[in-house]
Protein backbone atom coordinates (compact mmCIF):
# COMPACT_ATOMS: atom_id res chain seq x y z
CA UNK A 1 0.98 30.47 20.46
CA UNK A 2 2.00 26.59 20.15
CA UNK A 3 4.84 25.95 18.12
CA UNK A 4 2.95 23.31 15.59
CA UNK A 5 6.48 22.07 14.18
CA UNK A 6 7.61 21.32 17.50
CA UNK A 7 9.82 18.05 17.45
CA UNK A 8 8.97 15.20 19.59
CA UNK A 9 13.00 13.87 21.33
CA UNK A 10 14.24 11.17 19.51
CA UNK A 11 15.07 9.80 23.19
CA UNK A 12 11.66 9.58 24.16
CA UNK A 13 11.15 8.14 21.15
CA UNK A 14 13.72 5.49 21.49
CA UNK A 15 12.20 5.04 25.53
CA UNK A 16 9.16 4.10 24.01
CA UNK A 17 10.89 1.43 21.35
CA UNK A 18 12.68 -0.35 24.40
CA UNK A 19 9.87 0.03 26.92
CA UNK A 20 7.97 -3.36 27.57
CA UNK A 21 5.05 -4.61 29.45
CA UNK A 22 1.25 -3.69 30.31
CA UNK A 23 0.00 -1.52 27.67
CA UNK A 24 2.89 -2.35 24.79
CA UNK A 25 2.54 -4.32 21.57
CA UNK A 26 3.77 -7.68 22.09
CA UNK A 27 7.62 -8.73 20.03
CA UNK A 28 6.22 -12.10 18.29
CA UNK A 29 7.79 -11.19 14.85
CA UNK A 30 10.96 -12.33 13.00
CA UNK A 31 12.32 -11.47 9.73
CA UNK A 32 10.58 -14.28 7.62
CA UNK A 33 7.48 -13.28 9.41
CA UNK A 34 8.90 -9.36 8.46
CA UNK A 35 9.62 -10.19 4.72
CA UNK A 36 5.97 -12.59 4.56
CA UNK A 37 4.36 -9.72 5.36
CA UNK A 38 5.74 -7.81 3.24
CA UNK A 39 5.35 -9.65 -0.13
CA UNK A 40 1.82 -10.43 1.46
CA UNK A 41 0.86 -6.81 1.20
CA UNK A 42 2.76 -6.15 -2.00
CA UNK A 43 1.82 -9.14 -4.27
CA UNK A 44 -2.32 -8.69 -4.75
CA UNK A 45 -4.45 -5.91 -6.29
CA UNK A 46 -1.47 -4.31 -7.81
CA UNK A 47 -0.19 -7.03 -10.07
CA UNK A 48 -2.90 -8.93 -10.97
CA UNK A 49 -5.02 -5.61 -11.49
CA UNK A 50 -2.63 -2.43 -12.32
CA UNK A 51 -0.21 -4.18 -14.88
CA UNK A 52 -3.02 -4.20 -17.30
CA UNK A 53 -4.40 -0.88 -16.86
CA UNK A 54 -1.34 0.46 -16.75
CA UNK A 55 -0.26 -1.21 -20.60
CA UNK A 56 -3.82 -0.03 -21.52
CA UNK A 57 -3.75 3.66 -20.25
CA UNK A 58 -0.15 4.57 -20.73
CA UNK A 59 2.91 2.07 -21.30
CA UNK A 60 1.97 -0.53 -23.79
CA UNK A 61 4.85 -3.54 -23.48
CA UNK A 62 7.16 -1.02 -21.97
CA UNK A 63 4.67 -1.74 -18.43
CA UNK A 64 8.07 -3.68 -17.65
CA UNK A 65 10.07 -0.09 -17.88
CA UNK A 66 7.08 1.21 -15.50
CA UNK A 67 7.46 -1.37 -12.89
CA UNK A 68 11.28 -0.51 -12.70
CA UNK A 69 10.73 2.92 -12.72
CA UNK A 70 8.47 2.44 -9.56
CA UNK A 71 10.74 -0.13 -7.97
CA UNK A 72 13.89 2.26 -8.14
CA UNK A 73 11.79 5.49 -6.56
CA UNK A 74 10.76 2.77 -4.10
CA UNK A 75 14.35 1.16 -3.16
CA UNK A 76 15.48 4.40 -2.88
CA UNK A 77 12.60 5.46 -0.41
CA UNK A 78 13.06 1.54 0.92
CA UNK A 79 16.65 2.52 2.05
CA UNK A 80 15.42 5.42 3.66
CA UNK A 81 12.31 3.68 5.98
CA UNK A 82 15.00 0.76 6.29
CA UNK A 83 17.41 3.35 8.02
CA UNK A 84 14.39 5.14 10.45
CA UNK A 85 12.94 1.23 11.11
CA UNK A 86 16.28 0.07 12.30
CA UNK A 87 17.54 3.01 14.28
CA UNK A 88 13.31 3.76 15.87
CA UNK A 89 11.58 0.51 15.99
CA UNK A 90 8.35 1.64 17.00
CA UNK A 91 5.15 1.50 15.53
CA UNK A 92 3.88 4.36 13.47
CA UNK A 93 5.98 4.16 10.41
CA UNK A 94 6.24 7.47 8.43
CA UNK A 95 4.35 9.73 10.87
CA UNK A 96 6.70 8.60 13.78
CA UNK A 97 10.03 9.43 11.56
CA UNK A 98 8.75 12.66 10.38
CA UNK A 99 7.38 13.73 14.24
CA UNK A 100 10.68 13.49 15.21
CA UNK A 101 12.56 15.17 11.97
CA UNK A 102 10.14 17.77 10.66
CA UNK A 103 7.64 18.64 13.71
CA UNK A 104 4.31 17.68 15.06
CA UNK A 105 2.47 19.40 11.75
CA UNK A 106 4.25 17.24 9.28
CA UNK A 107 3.55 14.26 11.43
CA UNK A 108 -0.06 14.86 11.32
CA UNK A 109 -0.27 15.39 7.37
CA UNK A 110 1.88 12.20 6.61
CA UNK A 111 -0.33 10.58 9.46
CA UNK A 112 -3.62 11.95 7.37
CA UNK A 113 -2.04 10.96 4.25
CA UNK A 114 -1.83 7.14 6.10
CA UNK A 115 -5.45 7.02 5.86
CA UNK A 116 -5.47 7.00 2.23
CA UNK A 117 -2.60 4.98 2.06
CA UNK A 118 -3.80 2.02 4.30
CA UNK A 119 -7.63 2.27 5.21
CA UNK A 120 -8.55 3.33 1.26
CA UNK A 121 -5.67 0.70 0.25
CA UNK A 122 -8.02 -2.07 2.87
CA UNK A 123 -11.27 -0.77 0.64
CA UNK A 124 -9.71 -0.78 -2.62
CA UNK A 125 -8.42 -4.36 -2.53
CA UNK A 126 -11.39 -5.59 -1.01
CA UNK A 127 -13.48 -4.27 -3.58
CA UNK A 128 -11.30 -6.07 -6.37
CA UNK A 129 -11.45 -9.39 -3.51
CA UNK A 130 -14.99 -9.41 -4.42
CA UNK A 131 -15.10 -9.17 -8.16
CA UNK A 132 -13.44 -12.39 -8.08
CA UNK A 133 -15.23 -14.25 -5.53
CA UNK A 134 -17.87 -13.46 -7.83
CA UNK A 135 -15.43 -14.83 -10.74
CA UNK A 136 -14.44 -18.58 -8.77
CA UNK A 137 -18.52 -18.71 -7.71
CA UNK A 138 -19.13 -18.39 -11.55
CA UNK A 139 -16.79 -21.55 -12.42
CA UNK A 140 -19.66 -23.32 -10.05
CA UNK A 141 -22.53 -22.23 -11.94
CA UNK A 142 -23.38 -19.40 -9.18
CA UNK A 143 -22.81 -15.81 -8.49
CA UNK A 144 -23.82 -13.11 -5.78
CA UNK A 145 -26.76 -10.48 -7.40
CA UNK A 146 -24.59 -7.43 -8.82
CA UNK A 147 -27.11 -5.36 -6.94
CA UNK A 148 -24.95 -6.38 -3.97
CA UNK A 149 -21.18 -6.51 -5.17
CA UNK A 150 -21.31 -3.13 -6.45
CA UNK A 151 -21.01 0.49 -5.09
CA UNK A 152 -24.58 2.48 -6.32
CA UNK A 153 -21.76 4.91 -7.85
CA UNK A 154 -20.14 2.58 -9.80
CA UNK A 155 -19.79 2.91 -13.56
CA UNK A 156 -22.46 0.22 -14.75
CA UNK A 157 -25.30 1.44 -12.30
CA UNK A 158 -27.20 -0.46 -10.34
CA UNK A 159 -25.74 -1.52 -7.32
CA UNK A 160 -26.78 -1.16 -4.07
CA UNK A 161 -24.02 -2.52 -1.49
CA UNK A 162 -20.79 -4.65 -1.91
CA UNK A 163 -21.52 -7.10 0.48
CA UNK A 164 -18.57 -9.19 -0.34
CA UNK A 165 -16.28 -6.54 0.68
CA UNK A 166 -17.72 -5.60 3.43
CA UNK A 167 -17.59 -9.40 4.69
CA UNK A 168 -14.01 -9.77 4.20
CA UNK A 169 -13.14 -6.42 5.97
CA UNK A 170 -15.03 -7.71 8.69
CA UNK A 171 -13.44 -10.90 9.18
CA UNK A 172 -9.85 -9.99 9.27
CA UNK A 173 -10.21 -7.44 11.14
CA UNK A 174 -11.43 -9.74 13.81
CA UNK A 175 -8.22 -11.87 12.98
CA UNK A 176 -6.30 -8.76 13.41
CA UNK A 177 -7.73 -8.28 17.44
CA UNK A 178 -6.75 -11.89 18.04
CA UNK A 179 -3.58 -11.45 18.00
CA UNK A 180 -0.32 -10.35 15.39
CA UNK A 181 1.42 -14.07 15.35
CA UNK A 182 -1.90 -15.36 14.22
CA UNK A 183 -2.36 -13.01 11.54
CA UNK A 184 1.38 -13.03 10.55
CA UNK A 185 1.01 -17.44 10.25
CA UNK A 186 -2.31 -17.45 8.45
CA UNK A 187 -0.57 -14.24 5.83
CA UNK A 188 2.91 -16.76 5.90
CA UNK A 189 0.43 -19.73 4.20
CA UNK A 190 -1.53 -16.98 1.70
CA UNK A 191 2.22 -15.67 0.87
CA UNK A 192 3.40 -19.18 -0.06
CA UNK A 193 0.28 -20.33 -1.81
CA UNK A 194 -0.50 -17.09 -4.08
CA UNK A 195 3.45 -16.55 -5.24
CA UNK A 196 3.54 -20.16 -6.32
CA UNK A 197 0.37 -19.26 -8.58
CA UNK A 198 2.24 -16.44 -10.09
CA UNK A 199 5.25 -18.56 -10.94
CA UNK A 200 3.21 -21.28 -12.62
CA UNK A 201 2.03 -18.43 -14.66
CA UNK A 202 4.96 -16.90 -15.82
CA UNK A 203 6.53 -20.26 -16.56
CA UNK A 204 3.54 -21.61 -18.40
CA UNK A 205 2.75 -17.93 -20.21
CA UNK A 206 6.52 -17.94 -21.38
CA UNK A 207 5.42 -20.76 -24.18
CA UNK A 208 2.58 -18.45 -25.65
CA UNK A 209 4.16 -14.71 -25.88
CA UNK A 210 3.98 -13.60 -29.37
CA UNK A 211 7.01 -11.11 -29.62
CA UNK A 212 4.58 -8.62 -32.37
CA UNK A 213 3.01 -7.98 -29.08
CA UNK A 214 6.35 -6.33 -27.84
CA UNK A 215 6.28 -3.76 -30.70
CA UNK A 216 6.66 -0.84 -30.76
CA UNK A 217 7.30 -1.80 -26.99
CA UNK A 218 6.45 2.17 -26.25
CA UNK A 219 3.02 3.32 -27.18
CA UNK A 220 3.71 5.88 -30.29
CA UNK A 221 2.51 9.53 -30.00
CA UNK A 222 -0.02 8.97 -32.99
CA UNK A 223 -1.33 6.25 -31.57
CA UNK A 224 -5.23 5.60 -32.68
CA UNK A 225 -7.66 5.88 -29.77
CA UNK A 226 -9.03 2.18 -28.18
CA UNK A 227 -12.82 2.11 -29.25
CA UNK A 228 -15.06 -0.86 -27.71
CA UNK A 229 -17.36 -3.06 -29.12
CA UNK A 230 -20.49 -0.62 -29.69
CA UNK A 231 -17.58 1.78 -31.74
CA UNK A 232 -17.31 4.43 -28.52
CA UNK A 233 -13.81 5.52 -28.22
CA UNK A 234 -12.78 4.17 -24.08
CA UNK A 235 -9.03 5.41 -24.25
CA UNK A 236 -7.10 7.87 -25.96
CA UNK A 237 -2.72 8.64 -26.13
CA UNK A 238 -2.85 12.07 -26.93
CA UNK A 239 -1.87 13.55 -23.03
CA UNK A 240 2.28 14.12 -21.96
CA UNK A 241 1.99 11.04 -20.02
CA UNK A 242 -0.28 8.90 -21.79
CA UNK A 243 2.40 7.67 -24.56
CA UNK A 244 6.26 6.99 -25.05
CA UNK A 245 8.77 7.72 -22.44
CA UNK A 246 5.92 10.25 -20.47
CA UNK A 247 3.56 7.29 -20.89
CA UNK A 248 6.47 5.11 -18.79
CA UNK A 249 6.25 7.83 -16.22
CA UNK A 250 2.72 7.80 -16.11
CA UNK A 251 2.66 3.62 -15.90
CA UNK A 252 4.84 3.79 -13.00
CA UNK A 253 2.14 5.95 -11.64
CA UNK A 254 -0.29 3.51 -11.79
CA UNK A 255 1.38 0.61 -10.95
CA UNK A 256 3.29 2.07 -7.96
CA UNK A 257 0.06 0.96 -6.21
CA UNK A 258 1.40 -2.53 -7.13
CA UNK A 259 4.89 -1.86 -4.49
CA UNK A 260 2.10 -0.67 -1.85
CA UNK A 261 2.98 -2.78 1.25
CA UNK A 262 7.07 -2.72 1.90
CA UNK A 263 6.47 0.14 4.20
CA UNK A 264 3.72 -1.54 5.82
CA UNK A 265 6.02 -3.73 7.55
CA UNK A 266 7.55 -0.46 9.00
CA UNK A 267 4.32 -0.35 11.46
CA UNK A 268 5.35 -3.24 12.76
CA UNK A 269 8.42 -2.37 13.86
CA UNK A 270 8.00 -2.57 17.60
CA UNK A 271 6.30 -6.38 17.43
CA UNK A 272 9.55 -7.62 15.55
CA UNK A 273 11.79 -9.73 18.15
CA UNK A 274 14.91 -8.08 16.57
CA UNK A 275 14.09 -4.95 14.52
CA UNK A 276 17.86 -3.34 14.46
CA UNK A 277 18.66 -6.56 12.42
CA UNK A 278 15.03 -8.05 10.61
CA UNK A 279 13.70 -4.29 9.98
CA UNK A 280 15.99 -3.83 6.49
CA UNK A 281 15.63 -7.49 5.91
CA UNK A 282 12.05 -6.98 5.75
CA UNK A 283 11.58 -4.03 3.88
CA UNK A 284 14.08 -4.58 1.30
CA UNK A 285 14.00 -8.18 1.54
CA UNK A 286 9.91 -8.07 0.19
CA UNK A 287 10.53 -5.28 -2.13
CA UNK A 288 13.37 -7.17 -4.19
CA UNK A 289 11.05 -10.18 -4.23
CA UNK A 290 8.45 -8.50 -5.83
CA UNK A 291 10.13 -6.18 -8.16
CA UNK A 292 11.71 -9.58 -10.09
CA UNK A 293 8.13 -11.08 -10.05
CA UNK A 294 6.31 -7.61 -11.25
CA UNK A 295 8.68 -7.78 -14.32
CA UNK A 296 8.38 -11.37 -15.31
CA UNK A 297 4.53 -10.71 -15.28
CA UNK A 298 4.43 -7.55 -16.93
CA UNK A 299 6.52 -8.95 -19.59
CA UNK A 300 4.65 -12.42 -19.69
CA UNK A 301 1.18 -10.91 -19.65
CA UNK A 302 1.53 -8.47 -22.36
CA UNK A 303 3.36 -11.02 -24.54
CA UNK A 304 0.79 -13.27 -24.09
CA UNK A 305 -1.94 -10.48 -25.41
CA UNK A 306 -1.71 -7.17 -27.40
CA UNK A 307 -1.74 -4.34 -24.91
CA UNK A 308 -4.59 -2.87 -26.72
CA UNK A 309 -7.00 -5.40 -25.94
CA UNK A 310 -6.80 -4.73 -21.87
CA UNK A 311 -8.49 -0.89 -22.92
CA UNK A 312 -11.48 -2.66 -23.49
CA UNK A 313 -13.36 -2.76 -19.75
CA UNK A 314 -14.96 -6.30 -20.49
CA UNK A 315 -11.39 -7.53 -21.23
CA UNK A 316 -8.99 -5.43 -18.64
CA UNK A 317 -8.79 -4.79 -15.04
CA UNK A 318 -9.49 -7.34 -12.81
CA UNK A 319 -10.67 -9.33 -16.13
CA UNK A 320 -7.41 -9.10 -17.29
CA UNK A 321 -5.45 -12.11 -16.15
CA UNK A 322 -8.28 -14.82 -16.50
CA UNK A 323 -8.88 -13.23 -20.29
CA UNK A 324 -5.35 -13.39 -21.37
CA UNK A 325 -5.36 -17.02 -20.33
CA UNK A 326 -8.55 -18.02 -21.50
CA UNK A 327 -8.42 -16.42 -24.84
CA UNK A 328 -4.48 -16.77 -25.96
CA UNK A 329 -3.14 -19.93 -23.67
CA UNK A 330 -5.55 -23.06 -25.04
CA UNK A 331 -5.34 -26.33 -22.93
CA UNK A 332 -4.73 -24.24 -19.69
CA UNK A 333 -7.91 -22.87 -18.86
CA UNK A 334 -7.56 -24.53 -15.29
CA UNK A 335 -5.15 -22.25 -14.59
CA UNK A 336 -7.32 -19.33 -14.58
CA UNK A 337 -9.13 -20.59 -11.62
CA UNK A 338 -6.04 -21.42 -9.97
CA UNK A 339 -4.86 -17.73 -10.58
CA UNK A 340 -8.41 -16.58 -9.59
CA UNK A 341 -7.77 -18.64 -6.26
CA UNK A 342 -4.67 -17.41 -5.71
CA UNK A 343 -5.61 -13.51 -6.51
CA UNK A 344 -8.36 -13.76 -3.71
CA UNK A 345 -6.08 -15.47 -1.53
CA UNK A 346 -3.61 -12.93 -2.14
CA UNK A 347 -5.87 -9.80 -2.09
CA UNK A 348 -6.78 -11.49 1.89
CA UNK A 349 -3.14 -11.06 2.59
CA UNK A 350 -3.23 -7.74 1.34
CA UNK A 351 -6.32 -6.52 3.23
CA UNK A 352 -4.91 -7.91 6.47
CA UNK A 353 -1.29 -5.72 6.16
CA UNK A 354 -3.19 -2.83 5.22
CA UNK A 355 -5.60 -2.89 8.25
CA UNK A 356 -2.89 -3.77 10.79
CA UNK A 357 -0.78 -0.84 9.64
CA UNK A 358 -3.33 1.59 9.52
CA UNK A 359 -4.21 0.33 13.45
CA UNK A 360 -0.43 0.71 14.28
CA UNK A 361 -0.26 4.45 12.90
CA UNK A 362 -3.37 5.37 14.35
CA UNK A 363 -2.08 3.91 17.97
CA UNK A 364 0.99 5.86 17.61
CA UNK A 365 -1.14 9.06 16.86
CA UNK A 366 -3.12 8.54 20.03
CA UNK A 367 -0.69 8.05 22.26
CA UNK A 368 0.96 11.07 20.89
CA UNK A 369 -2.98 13.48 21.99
CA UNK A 370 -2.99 13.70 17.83
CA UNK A 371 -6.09 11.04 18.09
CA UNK A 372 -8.28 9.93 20.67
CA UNK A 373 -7.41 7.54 23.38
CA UNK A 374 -9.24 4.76 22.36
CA UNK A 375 -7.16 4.31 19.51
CA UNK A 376 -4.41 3.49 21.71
CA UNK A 377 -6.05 1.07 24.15
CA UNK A 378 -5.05 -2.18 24.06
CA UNK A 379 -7.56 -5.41 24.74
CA UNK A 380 -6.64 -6.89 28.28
CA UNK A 381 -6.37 -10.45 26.80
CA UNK A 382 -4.91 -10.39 22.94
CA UNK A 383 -2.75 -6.88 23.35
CA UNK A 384 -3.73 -5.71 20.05
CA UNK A 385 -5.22 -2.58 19.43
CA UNK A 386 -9.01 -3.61 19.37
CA UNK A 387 -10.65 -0.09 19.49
CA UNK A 388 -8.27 0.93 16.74
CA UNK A 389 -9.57 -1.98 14.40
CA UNK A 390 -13.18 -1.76 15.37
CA UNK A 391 -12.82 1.74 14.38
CA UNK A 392 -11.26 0.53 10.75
CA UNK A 393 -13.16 -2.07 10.30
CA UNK A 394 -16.33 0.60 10.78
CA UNK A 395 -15.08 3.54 8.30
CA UNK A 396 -12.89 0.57 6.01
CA UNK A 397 -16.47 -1.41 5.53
CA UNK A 398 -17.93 1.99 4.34
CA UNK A 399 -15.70 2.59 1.96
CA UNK A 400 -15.52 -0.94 0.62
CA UNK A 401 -19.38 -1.26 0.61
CA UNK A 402 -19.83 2.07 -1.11
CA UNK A 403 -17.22 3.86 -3.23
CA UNK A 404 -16.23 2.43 -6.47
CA UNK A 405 -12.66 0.69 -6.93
CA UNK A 406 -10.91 3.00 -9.22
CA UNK A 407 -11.60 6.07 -7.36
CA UNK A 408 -10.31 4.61 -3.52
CA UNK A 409 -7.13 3.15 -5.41
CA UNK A 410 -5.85 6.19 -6.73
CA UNK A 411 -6.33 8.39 -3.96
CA UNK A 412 -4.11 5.78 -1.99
CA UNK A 413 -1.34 6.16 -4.50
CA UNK A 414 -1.07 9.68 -3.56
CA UNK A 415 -0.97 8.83 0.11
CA UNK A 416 1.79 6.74 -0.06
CA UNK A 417 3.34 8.80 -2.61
CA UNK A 418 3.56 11.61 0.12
CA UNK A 419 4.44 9.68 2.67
CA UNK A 420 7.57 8.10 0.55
CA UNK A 421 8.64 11.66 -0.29
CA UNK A 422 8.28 12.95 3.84
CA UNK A 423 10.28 9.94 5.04
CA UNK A 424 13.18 10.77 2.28
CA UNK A 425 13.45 14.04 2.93
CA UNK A 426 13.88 12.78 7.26
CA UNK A 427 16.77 11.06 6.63
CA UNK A 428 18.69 13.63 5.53
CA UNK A 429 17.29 16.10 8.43
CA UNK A 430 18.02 13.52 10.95
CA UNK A 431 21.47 13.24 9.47
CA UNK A 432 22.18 16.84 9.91
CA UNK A 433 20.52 16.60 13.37
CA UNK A 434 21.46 13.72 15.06
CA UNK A 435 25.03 12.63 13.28
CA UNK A 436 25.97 10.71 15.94
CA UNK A 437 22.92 8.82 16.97
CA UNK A 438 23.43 4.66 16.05
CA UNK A 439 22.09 3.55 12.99
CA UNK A 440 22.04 -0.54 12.57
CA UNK A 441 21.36 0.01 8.88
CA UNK A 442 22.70 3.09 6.73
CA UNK A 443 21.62 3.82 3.68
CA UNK A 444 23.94 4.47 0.94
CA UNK A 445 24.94 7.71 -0.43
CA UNK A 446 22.92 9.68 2.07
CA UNK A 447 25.48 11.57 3.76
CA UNK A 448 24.52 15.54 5.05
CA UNK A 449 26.37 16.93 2.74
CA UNK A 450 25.48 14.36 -0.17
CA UNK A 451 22.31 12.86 0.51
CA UNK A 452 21.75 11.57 -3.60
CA UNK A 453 19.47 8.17 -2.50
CA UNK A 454 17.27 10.99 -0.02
CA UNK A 455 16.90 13.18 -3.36
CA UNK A 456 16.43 10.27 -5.55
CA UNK A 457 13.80 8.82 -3.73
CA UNK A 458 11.90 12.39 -3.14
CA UNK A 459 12.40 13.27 -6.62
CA UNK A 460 11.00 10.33 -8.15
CA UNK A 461 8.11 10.29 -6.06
CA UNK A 462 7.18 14.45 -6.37
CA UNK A 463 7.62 13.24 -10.14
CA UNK A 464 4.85 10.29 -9.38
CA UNK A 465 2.64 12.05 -7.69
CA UNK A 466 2.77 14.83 -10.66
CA UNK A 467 1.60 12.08 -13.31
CA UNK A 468 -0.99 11.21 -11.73
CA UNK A 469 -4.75 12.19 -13.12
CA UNK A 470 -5.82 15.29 -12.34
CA UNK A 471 -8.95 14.56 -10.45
CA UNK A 472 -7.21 12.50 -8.38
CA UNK A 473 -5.30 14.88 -7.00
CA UNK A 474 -8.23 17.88 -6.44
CA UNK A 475 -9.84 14.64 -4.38
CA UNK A 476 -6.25 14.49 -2.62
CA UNK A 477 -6.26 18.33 -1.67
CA UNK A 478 -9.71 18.35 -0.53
CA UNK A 479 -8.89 15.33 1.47
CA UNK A 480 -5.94 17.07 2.77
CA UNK A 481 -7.34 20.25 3.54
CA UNK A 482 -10.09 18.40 5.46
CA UNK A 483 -7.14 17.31 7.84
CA UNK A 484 -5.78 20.38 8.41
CA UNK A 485 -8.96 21.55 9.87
CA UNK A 486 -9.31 18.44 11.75
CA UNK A 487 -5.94 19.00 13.33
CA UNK A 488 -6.33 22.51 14.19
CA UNK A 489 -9.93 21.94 15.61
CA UNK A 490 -8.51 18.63 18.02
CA UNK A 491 -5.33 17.05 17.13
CA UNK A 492 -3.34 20.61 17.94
CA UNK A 493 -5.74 20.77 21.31
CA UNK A 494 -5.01 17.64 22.88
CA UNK A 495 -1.37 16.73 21.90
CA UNK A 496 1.01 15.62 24.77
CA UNK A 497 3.88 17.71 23.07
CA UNK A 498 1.94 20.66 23.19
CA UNK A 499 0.68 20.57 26.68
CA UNK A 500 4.35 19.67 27.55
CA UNK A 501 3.34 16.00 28.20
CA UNK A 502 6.85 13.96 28.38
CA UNK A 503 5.80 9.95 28.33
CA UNK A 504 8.92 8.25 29.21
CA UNK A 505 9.32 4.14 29.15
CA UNK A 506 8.88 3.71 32.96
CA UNK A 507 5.12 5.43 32.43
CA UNK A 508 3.64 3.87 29.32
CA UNK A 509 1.78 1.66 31.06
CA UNK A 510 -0.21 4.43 32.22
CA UNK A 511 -0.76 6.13 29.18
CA UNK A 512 -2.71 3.54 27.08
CA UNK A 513 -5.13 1.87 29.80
CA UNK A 514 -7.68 -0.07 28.75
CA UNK A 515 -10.92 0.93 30.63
């Protein structure tokens, strides 16, 4: 019988980093393009979404507490992919790290749990992308027919197709099979434009914060339920992790969706021109950006309005910005289409990380047998993974045309959850393993024997992933169990490991042909 946690060499891994030519990923990146693309897939759905429902649902004011919370599981699980990126600068991310730490079974359920990271991350921002298209088309006197910007499963009823979505899925991912520079210079000019927005709020929302909205900055245990208009109760405080310090654990849970997106420059580790060097200056570069920003909004935004208000539906979510301004910031009401601007800007940027990651894991999977050899063919003229982003932009569009918002981003907090918790718990295998293999970038305190920033960042996560609702996660084991079959019926059949397939650099040009 097949050995499924067989262990794929860390020097054929580091062959394929260094190998070059016909049938590679081109090296076009550097670390502003590393660190762009990070804050580019960070700063979107999360903040100008999540830091409302998150007040609403569980953290009041202390939505601040929850970001940090979030951030530190994060740096700590930053460290760790800024350690693997540095050392094996190849595309692939988490799944690569743990194929070479835990086995080729662990590989394939962080590489499963990718999917719901990146692909459902693509749907559920594009989803949110076209509420407010439909929200800038309204300032014109216009909108598209809710018929088709809605899932027929969403809440309201009535839709038939999010068209919108669909559209923008379909349009970067054609950016995405021209070429990575192109997509990394037109995500550079969203990065500038959309974190400029968010400043300009902050400074501008500093004037109007009322400090009674700040207290009691933790939402009390006896807190009264949230009832709407019509006098139908829409949120109660009464679960573990719905008020006080629990309710900060269960914020963080929701907004870790927010620090989505550092890792993502991990997949892009074998197009950077330097990775030993730009990899950590990437990662943690875009993570400490955002984690300063997240907690000058958080705090500005809930200043600005009572967290109570963002419970109501018609007044959170993606609502949430453009109501605080427009109801509690007078004379500034051009600065809600500016922020509306800058959120659909920002959720492009977002879209276009999430799809090229999901492309680069998916390539690394096929050239490994785990996935089918398209996925790993490259097109004769651009080098990018085509087939791998046709493929996305096929079961992406579904998604985004299809399944309601809530439900996609959720699921993909659990993926990356999982992943964030594998990839801590490989640094401190790989430590005990390979001691003496180069690392360009160490992270702190992870030692063998005392691996505390490995623990931390597990912990933290497991502790995440525990808060977070409880129908998310029966969707997350069904999903899961659905990829255990799927690697059992063909990913365990056809992988190169298994069949005692050794790719070294010399013959990668002849594993990923394009026919």
């Amino acid at each position: 019988m097949a050995n499924i946690f067989a262990k794929k060499p860390l020097a054929q891994l580091l062959g394929e980093a260094n190998s070059s030519g016909h049938g590679t990923l081109k090296r076009t990146l550097g670390a502003a393009n590393l660190v762009a693309l990070g804050v580019g897939a960070i700063i979107g759905a999360g903040l100008f979404v999540r830091t409302a429902a998150a007040a609403a649902q569980a953290s009041g004011p202390g939505v601040t507490l929850a970001f940090i919370v979030a951030a530190i599981g994060c740096a700590f699980a930053g460290l760790c992919y800024a350690e693997f990126a540095a050392m094996i600068p190849i595309a692939g991310s988490a799944y690569t790290y743990a194929y070479t730490t835990m086995g080729e079974f662990v590989a394939w359920v962080i590489g499963w749990a990718l999917i719901m990271e990146y692909a459902l991350g693509a749907a559920t921002v594009s989803i949110a992308w076209s509420e407010y298209l439909n929200k800038l088309l309204q300032v014109f006197g216009t909108s598209i027919p809710y018929s088709l910007s809605h899932s027929p499963w969403d809440e309201g009823g009535g839709g038939i197709i999010n068209l919108p979505a669909l559209f923008i899925v379909i349009m970067l991912s054609l950016l995405l099979i021209k070429g990575t520079q192109e997509s990394a210079m037109f995500n550079s000019i969203i990065v500038v434009v959309k974190v400029a927005i968010v400043l300009v709020f902050i400074a501008v929302g500093w004037q109007f914060i009322d400090p009674a909205n700040h207290t009691p900055y933790l939402i009390p245990e006896n807190a009264e339920p949230v009832k709407n208009a019509a006098g139908k109760v829409v949120r109660e405080y009464t679960a573990w992790n719905k008020h006080g310090w629990g309710g900060i654990l269960g914020g963080a849970a929701i907004v870790f969706f927010a620090f989505i997106g550092f890792d993502a420059v991990s997949t892009a580790a074998q197009e950077a021109k330097n990775p030993k060097r730009d990899m950590p200056i990437g990662i943690l570069g875009s993570l400490a950006v955002c984690t300063v920003l997240y907690i000058l909004f958080g705090h500005v935004l809930t200043g600005v309005a009572n967290w109570r208000e963002f419970a109501d539906p018609a007044k959170g979510g993606e609502a949430s910005v453009a109501y605080a301004i427009k109801e509690h910031m007078p004379g500034f009401e051009w600065l809600s289409t500016a922020v509306t601007v800058a959120i659909l800007a920002g959720f492009s940027s977002v879209i276009l990380v999430m799809l090229m990651g999901q492309s680069r894991v998916f390539f690394s999977m096929a050239n490994d047998g785990l996935m089918p050899k398209a996925f790993s063919e490259l097109h004769p003229k651009y080098q990018t993974p085509y087939k791998s982003n046709l493929a996305l932009l096929v079961f992406v569009g579904l998604f985004a045309g299809f399944v309601p918002g809530s439900l996609a981003g959720d699921l993909t907090s659990f993926g990356t959850l999982l992943a964030f918790v594998l990839v801590s718990i490989g640094v401190w295998l790989m430590r005990r393993s390979n001691p003496e293999q180069p690392r360009p970038f160490r992270s702190p305190l992870s030692s063998a024997r005392f691996p505390l920033v490995p623990f931390l960042g597990a912990a933290i996560c497991l502790l995440m992933i525990m808060a977070l609702d409880a129908n998310t996660l029966k969707l997350a084991v069904g999903w899961m169990l659905l990829g255990f079959l799927v690697y059992f019926i063909y990913g365990k059949r056809n992988s190169k490991l298994q069949q005692g397939i050794v790719v070294m650099p010399s013959e990668m040009d002849k594993v990923v042909v394009h026919e």
